[in-house]
PDB file of N, CA and C in Angstrom:
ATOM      1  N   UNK A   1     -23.704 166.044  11.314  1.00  0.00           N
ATOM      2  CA  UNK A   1     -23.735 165.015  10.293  1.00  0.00           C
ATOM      3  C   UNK A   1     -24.247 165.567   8.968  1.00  0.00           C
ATOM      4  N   UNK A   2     -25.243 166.586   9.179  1.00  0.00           N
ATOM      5  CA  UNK A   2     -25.694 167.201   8.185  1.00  0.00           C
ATOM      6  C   UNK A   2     -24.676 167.780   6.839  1.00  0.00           C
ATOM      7  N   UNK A   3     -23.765 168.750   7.728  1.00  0.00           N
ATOM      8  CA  UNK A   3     -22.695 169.052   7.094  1.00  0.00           C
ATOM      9  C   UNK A   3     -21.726 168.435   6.201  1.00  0.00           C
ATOM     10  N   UNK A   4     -21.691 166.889   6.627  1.00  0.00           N
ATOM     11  CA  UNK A   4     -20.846 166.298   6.324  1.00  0.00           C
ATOM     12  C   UNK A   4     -20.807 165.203   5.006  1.00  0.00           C
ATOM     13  N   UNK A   5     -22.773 165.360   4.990  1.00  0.00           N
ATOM     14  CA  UNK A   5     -23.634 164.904   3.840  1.00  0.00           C
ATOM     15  C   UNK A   5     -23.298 166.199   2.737  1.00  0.00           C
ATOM     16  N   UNK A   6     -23.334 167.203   3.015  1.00  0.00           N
ATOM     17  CA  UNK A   6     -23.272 168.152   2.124  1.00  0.00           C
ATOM     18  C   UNK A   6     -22.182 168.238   1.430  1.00  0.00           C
ATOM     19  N   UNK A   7     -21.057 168.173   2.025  1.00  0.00           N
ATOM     20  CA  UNK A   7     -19.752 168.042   1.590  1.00  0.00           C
ATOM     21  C   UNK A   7     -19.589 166.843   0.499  1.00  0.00           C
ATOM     22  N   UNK A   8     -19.986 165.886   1.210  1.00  0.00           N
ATOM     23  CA  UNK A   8     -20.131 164.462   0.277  1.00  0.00           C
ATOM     24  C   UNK A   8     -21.059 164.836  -1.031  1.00  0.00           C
ATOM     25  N   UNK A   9     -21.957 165.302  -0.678  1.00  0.00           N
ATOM     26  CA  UNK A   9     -22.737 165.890  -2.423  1.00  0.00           C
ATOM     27  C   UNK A   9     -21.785 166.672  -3.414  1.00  0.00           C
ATOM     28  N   UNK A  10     -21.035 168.344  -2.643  1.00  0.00           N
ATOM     29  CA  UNK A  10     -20.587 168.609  -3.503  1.00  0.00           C
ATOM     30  C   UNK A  10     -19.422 168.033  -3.862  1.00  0.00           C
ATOM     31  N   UNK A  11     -18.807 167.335  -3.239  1.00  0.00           N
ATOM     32  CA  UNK A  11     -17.603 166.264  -3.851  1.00  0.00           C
ATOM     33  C   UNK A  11     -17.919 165.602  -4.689  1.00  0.00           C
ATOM     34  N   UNK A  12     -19.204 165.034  -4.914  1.00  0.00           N
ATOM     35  CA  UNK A  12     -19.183 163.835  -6.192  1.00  0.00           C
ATOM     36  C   UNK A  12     -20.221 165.080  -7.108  1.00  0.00           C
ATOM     37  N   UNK A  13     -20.810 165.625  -6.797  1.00  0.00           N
ATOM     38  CA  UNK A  13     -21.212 166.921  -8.347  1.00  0.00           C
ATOM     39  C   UNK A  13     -19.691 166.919  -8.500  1.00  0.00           C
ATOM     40  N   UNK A  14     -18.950 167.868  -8.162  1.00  0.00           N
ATOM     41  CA  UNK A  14     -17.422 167.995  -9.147  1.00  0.00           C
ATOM     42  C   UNK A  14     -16.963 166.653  -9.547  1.00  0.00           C
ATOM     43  N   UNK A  15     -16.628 165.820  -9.722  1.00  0.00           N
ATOM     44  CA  UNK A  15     -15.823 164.768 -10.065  1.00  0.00           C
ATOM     45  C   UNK A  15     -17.198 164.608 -10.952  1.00  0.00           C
ATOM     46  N   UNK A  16     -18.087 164.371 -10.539  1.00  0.00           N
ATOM     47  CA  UNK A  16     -19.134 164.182 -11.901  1.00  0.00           C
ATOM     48  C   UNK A  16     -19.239 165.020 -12.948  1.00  0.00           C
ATOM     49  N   UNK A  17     -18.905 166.276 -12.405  1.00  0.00           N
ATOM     50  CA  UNK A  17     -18.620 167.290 -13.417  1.00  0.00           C
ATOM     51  C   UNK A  17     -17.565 166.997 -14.277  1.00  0.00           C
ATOM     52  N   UNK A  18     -16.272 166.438 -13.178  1.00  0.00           N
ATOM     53  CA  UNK A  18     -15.217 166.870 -14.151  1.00  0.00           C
ATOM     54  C   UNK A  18     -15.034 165.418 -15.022  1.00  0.00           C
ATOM     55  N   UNK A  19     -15.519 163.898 -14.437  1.00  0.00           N
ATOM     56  CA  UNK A  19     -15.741 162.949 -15.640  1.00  0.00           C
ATOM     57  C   UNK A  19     -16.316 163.092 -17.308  1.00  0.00           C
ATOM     58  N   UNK A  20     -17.706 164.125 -16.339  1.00  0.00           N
ATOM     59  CA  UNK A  20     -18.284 164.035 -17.942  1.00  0.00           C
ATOM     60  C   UNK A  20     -17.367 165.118 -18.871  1.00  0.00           C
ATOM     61  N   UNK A  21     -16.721 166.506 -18.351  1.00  0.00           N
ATOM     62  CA  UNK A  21     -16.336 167.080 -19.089  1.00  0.00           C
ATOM     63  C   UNK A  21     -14.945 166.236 -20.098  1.00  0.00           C
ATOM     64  N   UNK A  22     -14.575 165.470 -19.398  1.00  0.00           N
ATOM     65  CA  UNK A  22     -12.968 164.346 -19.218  1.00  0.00           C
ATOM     66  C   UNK A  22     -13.693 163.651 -20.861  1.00  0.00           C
ATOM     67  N   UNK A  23     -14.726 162.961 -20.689  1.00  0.00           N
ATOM     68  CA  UNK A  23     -15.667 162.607 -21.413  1.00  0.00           C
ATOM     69  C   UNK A  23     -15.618 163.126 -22.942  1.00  0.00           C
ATOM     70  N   UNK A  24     -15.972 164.126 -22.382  1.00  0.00           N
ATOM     71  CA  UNK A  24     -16.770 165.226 -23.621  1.00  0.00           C
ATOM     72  C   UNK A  24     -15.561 166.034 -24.719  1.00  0.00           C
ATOM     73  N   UNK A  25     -14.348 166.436 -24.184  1.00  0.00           N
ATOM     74  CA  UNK A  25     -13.837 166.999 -24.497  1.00  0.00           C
ATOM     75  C   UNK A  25     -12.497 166.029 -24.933  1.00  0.00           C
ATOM     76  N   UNK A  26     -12.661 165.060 -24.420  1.00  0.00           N
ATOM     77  CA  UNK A  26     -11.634 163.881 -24.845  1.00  0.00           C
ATOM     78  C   UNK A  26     -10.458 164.194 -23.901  1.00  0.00           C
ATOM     79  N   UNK A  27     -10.248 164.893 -23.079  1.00  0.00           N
ATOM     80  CA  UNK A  27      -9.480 165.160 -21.746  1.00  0.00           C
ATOM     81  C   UNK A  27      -8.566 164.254 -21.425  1.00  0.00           C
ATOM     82  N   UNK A  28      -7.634 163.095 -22.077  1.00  0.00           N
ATOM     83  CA  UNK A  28      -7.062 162.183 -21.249  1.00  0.00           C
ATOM     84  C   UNK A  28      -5.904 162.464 -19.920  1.00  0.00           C
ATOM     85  N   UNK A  29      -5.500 163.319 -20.712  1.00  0.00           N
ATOM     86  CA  UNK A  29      -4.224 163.359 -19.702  1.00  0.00           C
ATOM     87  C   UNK A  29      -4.086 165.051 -19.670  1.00  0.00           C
ATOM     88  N   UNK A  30      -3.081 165.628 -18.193  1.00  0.00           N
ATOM     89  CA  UNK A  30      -3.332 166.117 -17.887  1.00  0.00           C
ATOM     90  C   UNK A  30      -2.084 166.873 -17.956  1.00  0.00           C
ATOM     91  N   UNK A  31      -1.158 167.724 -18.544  1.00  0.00           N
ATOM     92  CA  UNK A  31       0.699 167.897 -18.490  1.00  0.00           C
ATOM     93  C   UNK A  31       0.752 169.606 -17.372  1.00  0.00           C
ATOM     94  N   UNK A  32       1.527 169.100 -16.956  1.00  0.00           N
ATOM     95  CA  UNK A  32       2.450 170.338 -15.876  1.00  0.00           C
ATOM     96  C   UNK A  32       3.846 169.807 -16.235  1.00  0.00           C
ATOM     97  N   UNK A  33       3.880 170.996 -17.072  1.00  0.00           N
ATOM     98  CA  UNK A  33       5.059 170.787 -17.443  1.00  0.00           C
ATOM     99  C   UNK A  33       6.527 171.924 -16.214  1.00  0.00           C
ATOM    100  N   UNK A  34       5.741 172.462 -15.416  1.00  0.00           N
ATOM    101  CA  UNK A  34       6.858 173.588 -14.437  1.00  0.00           C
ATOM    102  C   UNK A  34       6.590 172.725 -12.550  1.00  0.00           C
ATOM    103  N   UNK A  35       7.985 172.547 -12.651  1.00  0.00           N
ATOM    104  CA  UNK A  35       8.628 171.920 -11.074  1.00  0.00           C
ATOM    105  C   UNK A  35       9.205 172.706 -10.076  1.00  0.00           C
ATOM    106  N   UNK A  36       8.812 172.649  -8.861  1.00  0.00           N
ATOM    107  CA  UNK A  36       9.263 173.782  -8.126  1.00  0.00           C
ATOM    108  C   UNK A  36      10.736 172.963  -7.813  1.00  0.00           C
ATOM    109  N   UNK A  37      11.462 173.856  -8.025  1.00  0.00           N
ATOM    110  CA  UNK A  37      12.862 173.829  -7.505  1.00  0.00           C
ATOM    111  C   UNK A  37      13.524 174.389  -6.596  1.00  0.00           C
ATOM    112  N   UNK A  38      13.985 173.937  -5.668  1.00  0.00           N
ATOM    113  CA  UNK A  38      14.798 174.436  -3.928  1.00  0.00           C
ATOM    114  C   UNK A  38      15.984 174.772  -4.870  1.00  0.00           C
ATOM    115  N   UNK A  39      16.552 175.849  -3.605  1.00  0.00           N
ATOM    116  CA  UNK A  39      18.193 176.746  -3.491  1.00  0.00           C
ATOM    117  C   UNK A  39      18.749 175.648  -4.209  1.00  0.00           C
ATOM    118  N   UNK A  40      18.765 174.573  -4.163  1.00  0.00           N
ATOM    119  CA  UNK A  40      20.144 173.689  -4.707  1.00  0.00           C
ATOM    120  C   UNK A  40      19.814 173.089  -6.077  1.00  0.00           C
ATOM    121  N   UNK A  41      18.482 173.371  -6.616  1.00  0.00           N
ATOM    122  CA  UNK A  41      18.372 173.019  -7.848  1.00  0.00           C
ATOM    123  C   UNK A  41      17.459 171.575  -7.719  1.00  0.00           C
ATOM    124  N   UNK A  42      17.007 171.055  -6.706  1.00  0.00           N
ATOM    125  CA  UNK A  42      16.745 169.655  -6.593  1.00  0.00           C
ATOM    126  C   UNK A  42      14.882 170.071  -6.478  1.00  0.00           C
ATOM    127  N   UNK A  43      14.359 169.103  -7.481  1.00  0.00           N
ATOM    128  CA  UNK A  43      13.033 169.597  -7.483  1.00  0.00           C
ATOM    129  C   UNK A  43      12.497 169.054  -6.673  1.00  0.00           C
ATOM    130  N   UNK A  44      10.985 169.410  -5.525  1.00  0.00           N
ATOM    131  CA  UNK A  44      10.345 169.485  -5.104  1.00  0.00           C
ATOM    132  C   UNK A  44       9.323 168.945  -5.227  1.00  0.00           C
ATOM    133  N   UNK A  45       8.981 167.849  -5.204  1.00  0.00           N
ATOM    134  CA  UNK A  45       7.435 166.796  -5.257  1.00  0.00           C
ATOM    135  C   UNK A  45       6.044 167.761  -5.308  1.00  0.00           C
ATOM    136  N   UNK A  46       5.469 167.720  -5.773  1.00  0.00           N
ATOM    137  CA  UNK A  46       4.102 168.562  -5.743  1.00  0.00           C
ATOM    138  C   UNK A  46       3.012 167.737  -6.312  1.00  0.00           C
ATOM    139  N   UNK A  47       2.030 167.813  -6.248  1.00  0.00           N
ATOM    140  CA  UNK A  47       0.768 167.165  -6.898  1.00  0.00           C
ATOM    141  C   UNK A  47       0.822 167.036  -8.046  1.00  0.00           C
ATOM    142  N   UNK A  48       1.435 168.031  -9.067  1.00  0.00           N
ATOM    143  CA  UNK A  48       1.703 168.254 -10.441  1.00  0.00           C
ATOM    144  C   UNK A  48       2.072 167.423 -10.444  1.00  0.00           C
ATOM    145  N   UNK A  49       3.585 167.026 -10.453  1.00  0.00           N
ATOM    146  CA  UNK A  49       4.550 165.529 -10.184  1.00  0.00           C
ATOM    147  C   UNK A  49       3.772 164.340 -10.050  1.00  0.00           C
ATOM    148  N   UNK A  50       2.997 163.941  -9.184  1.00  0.00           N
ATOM    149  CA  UNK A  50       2.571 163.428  -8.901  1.00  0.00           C
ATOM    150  C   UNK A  50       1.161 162.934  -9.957  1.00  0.00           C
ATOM    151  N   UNK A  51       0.753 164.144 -10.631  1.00  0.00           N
ATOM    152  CA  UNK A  51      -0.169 163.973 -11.596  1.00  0.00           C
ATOM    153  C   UNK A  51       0.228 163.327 -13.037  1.00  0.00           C
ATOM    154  N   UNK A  52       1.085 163.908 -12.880  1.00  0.00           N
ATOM    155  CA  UNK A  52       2.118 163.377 -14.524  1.00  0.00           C
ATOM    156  C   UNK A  52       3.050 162.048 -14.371  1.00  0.00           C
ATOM    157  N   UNK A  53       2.948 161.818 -13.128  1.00  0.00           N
ATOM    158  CA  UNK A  53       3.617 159.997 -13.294  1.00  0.00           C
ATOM    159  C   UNK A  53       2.331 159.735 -13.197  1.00  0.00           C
ATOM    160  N   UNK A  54       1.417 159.694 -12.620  1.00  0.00           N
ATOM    161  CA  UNK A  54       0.207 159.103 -13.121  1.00  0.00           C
ATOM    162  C   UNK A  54      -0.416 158.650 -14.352  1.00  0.00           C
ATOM    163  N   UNK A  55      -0.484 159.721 -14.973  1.00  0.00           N
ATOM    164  CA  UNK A  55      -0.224 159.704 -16.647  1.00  0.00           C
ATOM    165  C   UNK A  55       0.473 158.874 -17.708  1.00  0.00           C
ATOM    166  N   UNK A  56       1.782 159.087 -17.291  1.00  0.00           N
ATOM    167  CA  UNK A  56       2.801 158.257 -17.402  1.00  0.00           C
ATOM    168  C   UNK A  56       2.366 156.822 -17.756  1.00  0.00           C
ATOM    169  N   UNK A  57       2.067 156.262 -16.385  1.00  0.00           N
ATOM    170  CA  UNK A  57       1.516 155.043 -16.003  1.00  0.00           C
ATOM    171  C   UNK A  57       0.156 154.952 -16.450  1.00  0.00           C
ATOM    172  N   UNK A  58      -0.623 155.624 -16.939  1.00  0.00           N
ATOM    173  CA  UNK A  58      -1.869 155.434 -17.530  1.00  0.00           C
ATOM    174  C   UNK A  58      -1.481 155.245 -19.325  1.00  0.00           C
ATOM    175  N   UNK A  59      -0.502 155.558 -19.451  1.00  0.00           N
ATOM    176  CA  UNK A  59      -0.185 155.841 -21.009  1.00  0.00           C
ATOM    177  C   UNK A  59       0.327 154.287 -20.879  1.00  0.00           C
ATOM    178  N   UNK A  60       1.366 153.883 -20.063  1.00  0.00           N
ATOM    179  CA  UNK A  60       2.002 152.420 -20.584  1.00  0.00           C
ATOM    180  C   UNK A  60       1.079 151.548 -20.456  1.00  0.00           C
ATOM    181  N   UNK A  61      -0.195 151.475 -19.591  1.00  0.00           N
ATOM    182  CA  UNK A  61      -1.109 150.419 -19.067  1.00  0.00           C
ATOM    183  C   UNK A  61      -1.931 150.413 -20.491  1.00  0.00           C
ATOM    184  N   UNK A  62      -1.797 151.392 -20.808  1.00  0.00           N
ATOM    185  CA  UNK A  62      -2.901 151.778 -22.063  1.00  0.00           C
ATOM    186  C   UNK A  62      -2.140 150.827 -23.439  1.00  0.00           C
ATOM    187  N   UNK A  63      -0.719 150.816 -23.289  1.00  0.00           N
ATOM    188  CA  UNK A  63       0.064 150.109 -24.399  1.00  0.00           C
ATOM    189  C   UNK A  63      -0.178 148.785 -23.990  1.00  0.00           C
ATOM    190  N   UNK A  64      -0.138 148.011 -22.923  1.00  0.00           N
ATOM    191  CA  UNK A  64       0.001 147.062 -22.892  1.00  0.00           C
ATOM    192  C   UNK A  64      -1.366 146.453 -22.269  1.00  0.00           C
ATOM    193  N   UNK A  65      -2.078 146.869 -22.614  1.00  0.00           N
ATOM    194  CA  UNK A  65      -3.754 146.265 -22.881  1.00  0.00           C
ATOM    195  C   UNK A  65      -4.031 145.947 -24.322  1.00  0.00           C
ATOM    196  N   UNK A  66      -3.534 146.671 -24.917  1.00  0.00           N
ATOM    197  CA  UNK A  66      -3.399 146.933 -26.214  1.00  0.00           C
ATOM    198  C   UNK A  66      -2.248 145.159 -27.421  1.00  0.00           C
ATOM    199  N   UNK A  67      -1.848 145.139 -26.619  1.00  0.00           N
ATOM    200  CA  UNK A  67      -0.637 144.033 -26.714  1.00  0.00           C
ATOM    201  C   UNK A  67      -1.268 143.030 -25.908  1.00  0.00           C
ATOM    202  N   UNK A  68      -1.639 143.051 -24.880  1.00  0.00           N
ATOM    203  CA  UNK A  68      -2.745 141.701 -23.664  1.00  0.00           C
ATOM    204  C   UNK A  68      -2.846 140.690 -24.609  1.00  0.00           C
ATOM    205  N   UNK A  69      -4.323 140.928 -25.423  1.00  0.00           N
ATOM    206  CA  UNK A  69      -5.055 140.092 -26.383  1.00  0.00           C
ATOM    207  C   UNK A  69      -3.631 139.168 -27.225  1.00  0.00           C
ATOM    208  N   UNK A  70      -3.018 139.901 -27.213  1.00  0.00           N
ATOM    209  CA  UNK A  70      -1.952 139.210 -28.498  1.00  0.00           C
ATOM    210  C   UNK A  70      -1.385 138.095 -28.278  1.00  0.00           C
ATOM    211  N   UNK A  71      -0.712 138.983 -27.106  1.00  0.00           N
ATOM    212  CA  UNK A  71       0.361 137.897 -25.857  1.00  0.00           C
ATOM    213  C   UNK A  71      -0.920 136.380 -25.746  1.00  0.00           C
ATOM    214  N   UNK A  72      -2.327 137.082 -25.523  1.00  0.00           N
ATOM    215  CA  UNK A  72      -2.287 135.430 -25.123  1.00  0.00           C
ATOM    216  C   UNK A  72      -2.639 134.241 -26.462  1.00  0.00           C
ATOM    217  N   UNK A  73      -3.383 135.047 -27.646  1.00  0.00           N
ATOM    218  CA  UNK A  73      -2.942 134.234 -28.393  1.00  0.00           C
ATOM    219  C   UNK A  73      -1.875 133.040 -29.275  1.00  0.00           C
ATOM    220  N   UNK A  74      -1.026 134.194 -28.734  1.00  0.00           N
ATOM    221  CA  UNK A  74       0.335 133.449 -29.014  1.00  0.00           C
ATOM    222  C   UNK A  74       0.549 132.606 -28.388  1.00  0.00           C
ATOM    223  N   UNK A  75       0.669 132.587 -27.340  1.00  0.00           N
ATOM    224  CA  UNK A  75       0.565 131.252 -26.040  1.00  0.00           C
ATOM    225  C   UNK A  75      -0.529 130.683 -26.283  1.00  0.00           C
ATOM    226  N   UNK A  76      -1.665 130.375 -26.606  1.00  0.00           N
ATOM    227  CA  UNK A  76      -2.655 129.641 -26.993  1.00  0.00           C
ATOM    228  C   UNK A  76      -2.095 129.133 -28.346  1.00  0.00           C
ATOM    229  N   UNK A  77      -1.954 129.140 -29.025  1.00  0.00           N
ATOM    230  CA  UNK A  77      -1.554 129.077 -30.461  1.00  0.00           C
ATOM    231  C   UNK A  77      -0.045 127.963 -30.278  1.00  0.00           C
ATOM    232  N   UNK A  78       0.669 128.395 -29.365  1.00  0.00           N
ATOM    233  CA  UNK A  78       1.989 127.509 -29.050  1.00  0.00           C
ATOM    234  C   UNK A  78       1.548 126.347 -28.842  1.00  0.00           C
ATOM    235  N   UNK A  79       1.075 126.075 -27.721  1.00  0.00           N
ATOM    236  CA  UNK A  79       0.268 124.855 -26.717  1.00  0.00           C
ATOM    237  C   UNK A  79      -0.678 123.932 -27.983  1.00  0.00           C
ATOM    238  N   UNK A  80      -1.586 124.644 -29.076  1.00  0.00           N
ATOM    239  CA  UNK A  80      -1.766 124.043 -30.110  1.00  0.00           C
ATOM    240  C   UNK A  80      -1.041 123.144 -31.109  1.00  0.00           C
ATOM    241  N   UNK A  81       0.228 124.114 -31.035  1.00  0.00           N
ATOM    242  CA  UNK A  81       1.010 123.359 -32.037  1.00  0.00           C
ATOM    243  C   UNK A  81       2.321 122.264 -31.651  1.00  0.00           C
ATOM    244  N   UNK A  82       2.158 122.068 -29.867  1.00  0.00           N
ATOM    245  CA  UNK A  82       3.212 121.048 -29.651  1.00  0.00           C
ATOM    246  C   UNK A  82       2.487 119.554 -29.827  1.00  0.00           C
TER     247      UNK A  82
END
C-alpha cells in the first residue's frame, strides 16, 4: 500500500508542476503538428491526436462562453419587450 501512496504523491507533484508551469508561462494549448501514417497513407490515432482535438474543443468552448452572457441577455431583453 505503501508503494501505491508514493506513486499517488509523485503523480500529483507533476501535474502540480505542470499546472503551475501551464500557469506561468501562459501554456494554453498544446500543437503536434506530425501523424503517424500506415502503408496505405491512413493516419493512426495517437495521444498527439487525441491531444489536439482536445484543444480544438477547448478553443470553441472558450468562444462560446465568451458569447453565453450575450445569448442570455438577448432572451431576457425579448421577454421584456413583449
Amino acid at each position: 500500500m505503501k508503494v501505491t501512496n508514493n506513486i499517488v504523491v509523485v503523480i500529483v507533484i507533476w501535474f502540480s508542476a505542470l499546472c503551475i508551469s501551464n500557469m506561468t508561462f501562459n501554456l494554453n494549448d498544446f500543437h503536434f503538428n506530425q501523424s503517424l501514417v500506415d502503408c496505405q497513407g491512413y493516419a493512426i490515432n495517437i495521444w498527439t491526436n487525441i491531444i489536439n482535438q482536445a484543444n480544438l474543443g477547448k478553443e470553441v468552448m472558450h468562444e462560446q462562453i465568451i458569447i453565453f452572457p450575450l445569448d442570455l441577455i438577448t432572451i431576457e431583453t425579448s421577454f421584456l419587450n413583449k
